[in-house]
C-alpha atoms as a PDB file:
ATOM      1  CA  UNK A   1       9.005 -13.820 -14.376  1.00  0.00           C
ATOM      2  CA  UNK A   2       7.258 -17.001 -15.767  1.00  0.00           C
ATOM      3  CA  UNK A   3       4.525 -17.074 -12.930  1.00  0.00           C
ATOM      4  CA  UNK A   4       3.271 -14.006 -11.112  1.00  0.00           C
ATOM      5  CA  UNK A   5       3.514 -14.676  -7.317  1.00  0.00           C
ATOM      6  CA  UNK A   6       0.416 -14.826  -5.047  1.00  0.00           C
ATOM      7  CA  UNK A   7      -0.609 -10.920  -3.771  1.00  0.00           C
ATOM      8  CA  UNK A   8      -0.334 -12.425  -0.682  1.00  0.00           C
ATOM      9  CA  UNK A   9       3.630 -13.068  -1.528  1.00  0.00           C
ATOM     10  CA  UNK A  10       3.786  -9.594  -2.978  1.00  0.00           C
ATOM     11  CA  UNK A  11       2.440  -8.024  -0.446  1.00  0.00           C
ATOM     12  CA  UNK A  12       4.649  -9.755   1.776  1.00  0.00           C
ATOM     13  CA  UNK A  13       7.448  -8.625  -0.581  1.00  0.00           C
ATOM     14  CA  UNK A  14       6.913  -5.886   0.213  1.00  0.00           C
ATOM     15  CA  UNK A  15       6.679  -5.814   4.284  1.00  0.00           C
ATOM     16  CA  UNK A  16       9.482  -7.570   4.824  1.00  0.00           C
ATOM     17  CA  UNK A  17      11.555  -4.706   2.648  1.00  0.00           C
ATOM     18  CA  UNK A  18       9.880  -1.973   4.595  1.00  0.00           C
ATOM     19  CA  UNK A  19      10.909  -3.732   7.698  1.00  0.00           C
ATOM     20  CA  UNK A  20      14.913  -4.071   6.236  1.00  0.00           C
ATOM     21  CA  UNK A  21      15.252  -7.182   4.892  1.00  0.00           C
ATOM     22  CA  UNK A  22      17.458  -7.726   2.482  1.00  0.00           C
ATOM     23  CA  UNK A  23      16.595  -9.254  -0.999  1.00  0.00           C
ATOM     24  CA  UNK A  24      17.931 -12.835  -0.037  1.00  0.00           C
ATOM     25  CA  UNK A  25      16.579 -12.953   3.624  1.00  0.00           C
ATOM     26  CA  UNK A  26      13.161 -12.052   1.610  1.00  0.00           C
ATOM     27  CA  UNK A  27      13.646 -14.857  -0.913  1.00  0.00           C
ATOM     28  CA  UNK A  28      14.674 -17.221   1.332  1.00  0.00           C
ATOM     29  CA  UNK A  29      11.431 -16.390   3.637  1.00  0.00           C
ATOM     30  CA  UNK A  30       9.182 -16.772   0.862  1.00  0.00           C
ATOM     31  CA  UNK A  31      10.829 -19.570  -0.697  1.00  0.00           C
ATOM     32  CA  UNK A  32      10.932 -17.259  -3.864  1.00  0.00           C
ATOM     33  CA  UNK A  33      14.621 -16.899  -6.070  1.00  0.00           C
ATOM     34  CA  UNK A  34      16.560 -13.790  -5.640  1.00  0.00           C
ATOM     35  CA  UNK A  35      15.855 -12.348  -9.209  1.00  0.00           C
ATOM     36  CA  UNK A  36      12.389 -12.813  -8.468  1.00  0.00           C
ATOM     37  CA  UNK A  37      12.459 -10.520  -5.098  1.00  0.00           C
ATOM     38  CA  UNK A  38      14.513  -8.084  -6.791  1.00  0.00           C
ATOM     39  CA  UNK A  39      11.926  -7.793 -10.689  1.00  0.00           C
ATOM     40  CA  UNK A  40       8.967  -7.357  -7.805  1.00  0.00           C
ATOM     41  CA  UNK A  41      11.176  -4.799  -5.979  1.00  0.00           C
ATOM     42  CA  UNK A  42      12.035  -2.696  -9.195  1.00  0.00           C
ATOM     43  CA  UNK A  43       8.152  -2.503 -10.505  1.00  0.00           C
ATOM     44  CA  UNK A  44       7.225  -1.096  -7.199  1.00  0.00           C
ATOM     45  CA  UNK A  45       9.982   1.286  -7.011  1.00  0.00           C
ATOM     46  CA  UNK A  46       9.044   1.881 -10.795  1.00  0.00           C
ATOM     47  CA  UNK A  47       5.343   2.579  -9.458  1.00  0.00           C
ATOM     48  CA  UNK A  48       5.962   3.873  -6.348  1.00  0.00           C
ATOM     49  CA  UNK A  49       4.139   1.713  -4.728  1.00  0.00           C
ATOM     50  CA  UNK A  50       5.404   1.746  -0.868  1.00  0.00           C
ATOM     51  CA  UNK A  51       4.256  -0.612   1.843  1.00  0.00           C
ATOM     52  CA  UNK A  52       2.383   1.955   3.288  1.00  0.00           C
ATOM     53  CA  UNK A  53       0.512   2.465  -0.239  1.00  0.00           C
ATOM     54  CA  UNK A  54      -0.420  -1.200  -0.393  1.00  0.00           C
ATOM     55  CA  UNK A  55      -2.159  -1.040   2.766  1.00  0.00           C
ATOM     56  CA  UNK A  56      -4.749   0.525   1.346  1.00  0.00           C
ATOM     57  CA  UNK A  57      -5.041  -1.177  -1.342  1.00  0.00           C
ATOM     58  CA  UNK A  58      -7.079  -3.486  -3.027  1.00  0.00           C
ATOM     59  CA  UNK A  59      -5.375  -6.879  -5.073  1.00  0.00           C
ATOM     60  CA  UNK A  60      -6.978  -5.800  -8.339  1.00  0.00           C
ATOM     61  CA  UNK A  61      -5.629  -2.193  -7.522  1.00  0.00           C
ATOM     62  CA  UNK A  62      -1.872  -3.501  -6.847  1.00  0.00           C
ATOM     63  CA  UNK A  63      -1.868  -5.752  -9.640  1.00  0.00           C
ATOM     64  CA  UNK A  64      -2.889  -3.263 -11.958  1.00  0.00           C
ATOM     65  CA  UNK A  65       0.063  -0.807 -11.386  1.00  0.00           C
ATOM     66  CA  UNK A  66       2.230  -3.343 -11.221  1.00  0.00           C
ATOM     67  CA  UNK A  67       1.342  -5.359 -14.660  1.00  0.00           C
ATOM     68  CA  UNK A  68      -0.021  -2.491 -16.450  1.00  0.00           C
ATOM     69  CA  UNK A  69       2.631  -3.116 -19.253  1.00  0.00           C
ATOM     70  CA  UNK A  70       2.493  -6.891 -19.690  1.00  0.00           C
ATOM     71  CA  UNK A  71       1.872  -7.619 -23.152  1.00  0.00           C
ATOM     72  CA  UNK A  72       2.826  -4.108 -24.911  1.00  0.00           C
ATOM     73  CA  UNK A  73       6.289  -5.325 -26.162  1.00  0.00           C
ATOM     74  CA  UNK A  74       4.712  -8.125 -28.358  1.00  0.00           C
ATOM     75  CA  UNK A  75       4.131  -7.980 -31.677  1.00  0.00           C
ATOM     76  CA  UNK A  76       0.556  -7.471 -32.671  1.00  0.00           C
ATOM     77  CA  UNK A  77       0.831  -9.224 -35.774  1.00  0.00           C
ATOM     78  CA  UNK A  78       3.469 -11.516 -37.221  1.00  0.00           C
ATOM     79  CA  UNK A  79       4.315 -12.163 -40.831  1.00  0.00           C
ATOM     80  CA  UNK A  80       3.335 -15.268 -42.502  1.00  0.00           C
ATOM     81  CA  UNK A  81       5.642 -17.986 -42.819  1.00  0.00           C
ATOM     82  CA  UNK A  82       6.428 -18.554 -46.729  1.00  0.00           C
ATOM     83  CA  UNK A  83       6.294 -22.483 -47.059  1.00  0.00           C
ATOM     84  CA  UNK A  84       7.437 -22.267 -50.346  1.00  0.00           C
ATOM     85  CA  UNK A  85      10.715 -21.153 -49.663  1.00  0.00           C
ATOM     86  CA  UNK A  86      11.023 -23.169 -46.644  1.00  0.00           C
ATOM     87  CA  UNK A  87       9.965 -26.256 -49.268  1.00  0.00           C
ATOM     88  CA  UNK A  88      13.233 -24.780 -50.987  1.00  0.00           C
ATOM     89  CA  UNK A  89      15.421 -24.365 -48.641  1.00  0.00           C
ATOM     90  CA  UNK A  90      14.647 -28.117 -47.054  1.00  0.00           C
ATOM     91  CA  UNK A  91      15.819 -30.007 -50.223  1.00  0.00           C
ATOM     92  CA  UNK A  92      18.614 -27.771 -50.753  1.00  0.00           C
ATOM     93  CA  UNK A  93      22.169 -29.954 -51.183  1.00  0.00           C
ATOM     94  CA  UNK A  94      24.474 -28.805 -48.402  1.00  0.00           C
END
């Protein structure tokens, strides 16, 4: 997922499932692609966030459970590119 949808879309998401939509008459309702629908689907099912859950909550609260993990599988630090053997490598014959 490049761009987050609106909480308005999520939220939406999320009534149309409750109601028994399927993934692609959600997506095609929302304009959204089907692998989109579906990531959405899985981090609330992952968080157990129901439609009934949303309800009450706020957009801060929803999109906090469901982005708590963004950012923890990168790298905090990465190693420093070595110019000199790049330099090398570059004027190497091949």
């Amino acid at each position: 997922m490049s761009e987050r949808l609106t909480m308005r879309k999520i939220r939406e998401v999320l009534r149309l499932k409750d109601c028994g939509r399927s993934q692609r008459e959600i997506a095609s309702a929302l304009c959204v692609a089907v692998g989109t629908i579906c990531g959405y689907l899985k981090r609330a099912a992952d968080r157990g966030l129901t439609w009934e859950r949303v309800q009450q909550m706020s957009d801060a609260e929803i999109e906090a459970a469901l982005f708590r993990d963004r950012g923890r599988n990168v790298a905090a630090t990465r190693a420093p590119i070595d110019y000199a053997h790049v330099h090398s490598e570059l004027h190497r014959p091949a």
